[in-house]
N, C-alpha and C. Protein backbone atom coordinates (compact mmCIF):
# COMPACT_ATOMS: atom_id res chain seq x y z
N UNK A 1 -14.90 11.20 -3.30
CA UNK A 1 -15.47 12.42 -3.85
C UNK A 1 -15.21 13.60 -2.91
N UNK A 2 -15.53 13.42 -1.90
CA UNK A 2 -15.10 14.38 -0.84
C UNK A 2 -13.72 14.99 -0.75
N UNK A 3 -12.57 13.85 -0.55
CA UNK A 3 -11.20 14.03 -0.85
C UNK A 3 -11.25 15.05 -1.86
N UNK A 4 -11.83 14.90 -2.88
CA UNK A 4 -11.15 15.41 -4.65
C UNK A 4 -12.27 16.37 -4.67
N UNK A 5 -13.35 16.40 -3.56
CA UNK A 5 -14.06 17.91 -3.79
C UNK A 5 -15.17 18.05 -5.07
N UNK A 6 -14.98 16.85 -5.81
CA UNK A 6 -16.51 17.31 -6.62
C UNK A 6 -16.88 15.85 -7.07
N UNK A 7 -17.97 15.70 -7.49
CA UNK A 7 -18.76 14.34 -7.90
C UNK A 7 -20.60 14.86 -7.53
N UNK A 8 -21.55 13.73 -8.04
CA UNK A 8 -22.51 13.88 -8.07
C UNK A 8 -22.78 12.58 -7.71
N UNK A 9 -23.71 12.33 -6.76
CA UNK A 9 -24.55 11.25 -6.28
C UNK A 9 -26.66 11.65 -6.71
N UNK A 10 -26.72 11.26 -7.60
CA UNK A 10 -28.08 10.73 -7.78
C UNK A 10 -28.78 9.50 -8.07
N UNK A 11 -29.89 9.89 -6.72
CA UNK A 11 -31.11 8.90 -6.57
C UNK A 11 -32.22 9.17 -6.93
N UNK A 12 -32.82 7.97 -7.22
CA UNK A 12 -34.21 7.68 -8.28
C UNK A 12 -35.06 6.97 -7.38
N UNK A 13 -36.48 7.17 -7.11
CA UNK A 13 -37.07 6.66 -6.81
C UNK A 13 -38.67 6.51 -7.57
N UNK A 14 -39.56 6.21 -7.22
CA UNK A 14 -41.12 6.32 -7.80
C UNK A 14 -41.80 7.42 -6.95
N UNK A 15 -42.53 7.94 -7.84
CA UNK A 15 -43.39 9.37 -7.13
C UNK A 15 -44.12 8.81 -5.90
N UNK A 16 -44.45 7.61 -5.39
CA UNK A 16 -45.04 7.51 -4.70
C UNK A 16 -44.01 7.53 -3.17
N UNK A 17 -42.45 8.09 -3.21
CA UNK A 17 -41.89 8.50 -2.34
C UNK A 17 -42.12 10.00 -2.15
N UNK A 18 -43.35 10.75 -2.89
CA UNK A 18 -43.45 11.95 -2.45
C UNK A 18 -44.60 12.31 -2.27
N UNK A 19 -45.76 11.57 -2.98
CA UNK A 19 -46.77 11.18 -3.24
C UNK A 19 -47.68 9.95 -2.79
N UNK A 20 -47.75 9.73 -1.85
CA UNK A 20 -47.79 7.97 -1.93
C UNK A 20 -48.90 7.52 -3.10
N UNK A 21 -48.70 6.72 -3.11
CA UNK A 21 -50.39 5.49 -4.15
C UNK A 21 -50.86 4.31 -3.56
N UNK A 22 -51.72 4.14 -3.03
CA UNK A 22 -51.87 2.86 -2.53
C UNK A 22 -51.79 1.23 -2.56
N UNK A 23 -51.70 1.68 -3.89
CA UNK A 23 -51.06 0.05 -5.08
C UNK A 23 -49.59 -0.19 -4.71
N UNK A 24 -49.33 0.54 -4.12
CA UNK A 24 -47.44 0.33 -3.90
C UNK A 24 -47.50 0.82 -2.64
N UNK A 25 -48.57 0.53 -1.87
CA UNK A 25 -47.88 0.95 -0.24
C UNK A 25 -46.62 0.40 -0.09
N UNK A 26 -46.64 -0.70 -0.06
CA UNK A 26 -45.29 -1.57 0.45
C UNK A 26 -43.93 -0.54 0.18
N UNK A 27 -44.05 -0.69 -1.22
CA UNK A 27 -42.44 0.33 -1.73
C UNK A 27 -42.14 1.83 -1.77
N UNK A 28 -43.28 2.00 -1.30
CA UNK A 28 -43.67 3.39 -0.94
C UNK A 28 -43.03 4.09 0.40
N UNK A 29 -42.89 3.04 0.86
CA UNK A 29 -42.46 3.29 2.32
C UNK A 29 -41.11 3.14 2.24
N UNK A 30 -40.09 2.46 1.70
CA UNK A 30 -38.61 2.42 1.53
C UNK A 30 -37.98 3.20 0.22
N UNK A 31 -38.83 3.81 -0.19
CA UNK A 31 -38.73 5.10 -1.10
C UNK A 31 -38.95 6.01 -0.35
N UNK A 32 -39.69 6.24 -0.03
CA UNK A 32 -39.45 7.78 1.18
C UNK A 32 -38.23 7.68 1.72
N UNK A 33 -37.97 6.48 2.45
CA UNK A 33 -36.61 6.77 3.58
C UNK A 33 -35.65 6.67 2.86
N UNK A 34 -35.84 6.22 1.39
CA UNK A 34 -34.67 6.57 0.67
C UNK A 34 -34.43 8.22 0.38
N UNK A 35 -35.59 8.68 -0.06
CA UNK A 35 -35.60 10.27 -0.39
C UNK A 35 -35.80 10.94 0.70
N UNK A 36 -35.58 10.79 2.01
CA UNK A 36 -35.35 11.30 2.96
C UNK A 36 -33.82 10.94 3.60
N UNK A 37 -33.22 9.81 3.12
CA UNK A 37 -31.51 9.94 3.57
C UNK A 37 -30.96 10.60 2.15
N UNK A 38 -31.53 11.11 1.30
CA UNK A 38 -30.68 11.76 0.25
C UNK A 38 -31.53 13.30 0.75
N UNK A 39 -32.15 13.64 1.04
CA UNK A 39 -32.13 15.08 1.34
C UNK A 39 -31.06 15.29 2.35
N UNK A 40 -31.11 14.44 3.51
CA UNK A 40 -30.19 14.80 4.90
C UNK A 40 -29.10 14.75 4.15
N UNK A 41 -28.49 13.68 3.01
CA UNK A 41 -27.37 13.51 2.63
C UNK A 41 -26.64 15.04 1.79
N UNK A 42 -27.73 15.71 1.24
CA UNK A 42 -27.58 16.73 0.12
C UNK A 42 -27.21 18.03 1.31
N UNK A 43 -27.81 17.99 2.25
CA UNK A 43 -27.57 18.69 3.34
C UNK A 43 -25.92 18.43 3.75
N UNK A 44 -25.96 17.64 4.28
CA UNK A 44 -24.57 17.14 4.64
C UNK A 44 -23.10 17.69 3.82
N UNK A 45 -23.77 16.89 2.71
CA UNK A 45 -22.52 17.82 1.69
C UNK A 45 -22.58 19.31 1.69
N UNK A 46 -23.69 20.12 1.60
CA UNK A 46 -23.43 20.93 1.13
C UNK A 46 -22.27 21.84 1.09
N UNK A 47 -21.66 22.66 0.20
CA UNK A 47 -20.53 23.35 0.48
C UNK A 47 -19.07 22.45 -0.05
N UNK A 48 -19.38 21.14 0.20
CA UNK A 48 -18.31 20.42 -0.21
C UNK A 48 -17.46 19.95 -1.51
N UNK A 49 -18.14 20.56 -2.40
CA UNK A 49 -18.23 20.56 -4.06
C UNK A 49 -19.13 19.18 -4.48
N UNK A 50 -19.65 18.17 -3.84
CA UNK A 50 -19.87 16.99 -3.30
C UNK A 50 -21.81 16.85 -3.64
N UNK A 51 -22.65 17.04 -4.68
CA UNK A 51 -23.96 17.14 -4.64
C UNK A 51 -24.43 16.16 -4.64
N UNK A 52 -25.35 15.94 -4.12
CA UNK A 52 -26.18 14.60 -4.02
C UNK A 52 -28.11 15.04 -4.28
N UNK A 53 -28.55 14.44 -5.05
CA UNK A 53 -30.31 15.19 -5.36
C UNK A 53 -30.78 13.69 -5.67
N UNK A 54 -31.94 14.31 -5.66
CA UNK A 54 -32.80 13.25 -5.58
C UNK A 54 -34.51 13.34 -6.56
N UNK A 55 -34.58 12.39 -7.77
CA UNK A 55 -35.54 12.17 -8.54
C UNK A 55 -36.75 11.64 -8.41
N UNK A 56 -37.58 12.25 -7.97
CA UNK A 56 -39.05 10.89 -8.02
C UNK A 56 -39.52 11.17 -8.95
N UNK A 57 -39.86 9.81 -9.82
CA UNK A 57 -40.50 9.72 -10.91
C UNK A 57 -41.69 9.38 -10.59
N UNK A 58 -43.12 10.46 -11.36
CA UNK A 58 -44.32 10.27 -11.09
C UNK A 58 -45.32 9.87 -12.20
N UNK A 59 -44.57 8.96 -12.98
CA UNK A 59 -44.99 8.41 -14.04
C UNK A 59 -44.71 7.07 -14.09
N UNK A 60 -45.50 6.27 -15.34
CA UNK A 60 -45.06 4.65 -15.77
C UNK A 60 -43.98 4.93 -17.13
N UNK A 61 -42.84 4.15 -16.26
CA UNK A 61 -41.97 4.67 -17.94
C UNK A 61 -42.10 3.29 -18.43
N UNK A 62 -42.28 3.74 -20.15
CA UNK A 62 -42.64 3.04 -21.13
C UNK A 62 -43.84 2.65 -21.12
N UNK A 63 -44.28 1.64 -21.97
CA UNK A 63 -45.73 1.39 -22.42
C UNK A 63 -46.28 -0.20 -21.62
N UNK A 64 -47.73 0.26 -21.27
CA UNK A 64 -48.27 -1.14 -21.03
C UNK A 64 -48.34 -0.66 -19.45
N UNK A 65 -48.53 0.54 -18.83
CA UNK A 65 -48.67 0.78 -17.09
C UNK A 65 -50.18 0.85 -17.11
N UNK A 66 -50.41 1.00 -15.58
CA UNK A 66 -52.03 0.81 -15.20
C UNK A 66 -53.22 1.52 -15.92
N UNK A 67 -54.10 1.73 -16.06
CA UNK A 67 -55.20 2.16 -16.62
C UNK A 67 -55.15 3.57 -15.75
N UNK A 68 -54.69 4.61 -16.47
CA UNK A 68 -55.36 6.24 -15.55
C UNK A 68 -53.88 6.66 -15.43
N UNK A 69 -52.80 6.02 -15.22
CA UNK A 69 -51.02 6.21 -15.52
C UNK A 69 -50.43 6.80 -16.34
N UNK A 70 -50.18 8.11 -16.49
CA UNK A 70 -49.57 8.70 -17.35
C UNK A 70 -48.28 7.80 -17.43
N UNK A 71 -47.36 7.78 -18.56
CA UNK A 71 -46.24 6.95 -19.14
C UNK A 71 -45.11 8.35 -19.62
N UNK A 72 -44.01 7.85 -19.62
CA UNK A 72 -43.06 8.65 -20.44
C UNK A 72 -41.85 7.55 -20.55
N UNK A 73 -41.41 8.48 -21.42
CA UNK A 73 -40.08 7.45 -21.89
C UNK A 73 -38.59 7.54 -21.19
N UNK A 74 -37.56 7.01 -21.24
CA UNK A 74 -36.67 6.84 -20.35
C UNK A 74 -35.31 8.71 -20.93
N UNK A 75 -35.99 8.75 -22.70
CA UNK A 75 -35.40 9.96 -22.92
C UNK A 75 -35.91 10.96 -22.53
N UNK A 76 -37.45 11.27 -22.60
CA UNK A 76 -38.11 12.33 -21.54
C UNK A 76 -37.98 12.82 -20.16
N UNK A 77 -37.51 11.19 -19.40
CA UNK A 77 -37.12 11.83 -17.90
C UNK A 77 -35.47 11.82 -17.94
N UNK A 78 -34.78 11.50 -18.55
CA UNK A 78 -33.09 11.81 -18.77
C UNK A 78 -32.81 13.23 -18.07
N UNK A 79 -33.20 14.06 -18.48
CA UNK A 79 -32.93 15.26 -18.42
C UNK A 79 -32.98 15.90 -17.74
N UNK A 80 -33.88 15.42 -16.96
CA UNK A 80 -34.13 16.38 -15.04
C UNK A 80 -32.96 15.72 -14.39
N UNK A 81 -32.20 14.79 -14.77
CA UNK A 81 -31.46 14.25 -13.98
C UNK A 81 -30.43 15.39 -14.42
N UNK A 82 -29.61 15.49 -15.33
CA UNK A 82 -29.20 16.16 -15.98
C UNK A 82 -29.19 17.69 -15.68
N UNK A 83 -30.47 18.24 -15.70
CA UNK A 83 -30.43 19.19 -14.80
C UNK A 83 -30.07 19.69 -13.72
N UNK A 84 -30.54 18.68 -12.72
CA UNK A 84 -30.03 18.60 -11.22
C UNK A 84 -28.47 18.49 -11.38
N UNK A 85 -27.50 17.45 -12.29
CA UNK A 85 -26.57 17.73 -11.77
C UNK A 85 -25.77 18.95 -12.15
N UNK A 86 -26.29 19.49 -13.07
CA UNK A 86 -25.64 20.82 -13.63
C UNK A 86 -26.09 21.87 -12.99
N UNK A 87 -27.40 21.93 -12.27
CA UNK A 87 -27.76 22.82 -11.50
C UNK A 87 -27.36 23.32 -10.46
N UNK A 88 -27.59 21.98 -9.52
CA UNK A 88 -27.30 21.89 -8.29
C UNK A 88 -27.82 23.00 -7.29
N UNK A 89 -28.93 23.45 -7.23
CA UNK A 89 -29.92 24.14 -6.78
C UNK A 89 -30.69 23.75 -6.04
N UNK A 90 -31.42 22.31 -5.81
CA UNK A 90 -32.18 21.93 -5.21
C UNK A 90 -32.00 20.56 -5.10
N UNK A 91 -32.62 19.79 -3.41
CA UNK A 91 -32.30 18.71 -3.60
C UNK A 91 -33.25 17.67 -4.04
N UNK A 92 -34.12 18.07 -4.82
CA UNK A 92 -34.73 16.92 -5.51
C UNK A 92 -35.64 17.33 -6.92
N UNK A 93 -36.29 16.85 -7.77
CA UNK A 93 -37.23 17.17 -8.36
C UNK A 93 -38.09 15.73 -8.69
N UNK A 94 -39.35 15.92 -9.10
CA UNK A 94 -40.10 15.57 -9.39
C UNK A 94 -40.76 15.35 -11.03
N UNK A 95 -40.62 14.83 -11.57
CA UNK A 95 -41.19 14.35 -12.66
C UNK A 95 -42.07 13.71 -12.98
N UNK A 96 -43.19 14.56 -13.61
CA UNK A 96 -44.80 14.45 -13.41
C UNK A 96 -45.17 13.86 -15.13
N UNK A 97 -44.22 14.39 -15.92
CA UNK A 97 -44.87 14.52 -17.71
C UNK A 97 -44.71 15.31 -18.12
């Protein structure tokens, strides 16, 4: 990608890499350092035609998540992805509902 100057690298993680929750300490913690080597990474490129962003999802997608869990569907959060790569403005967003 670098060579050829343009491409998009996006990563997904659970809101609780921005947010933590305590029900998911465990994965909570290798979601951050994931959404913390894709910020340094988005950094890195920058300038290079080369974007890299990064998604935390702060919802249960689909039906049947915890009691108090907002839910959305996999076509509702499509689109921030989508955004980001057409944007390319910022290196991450958040998706709440």
């Amino acid at each position: 990608m670098r060579e050829a100057g343009a491409g998009t690298l996006l990563f997904t993680t659970g809101g609780g890499s921005v947010d933590p929750i305590p029900m998911l300490g465990n994965v909570n913690a290798a979601a951050a350092a994931l959404r913390n080597w894709v910020i340094n990474l988005n950094k890195e490129l920058a300038g290079s035609g080369v974007y890299a962003g990064h998604v935390a999802i702060g919802v249960w997608i689909g039906d049947g998540g915890p009691e108090g869990i907002p839910s959305a569907t996999p076509e509702q959060i499509a689109p921030l992805h989508w955004e980001l790569h057409e944007a390319r403005d910022r290196a991450e967003a958040v998706f709440t509902g």
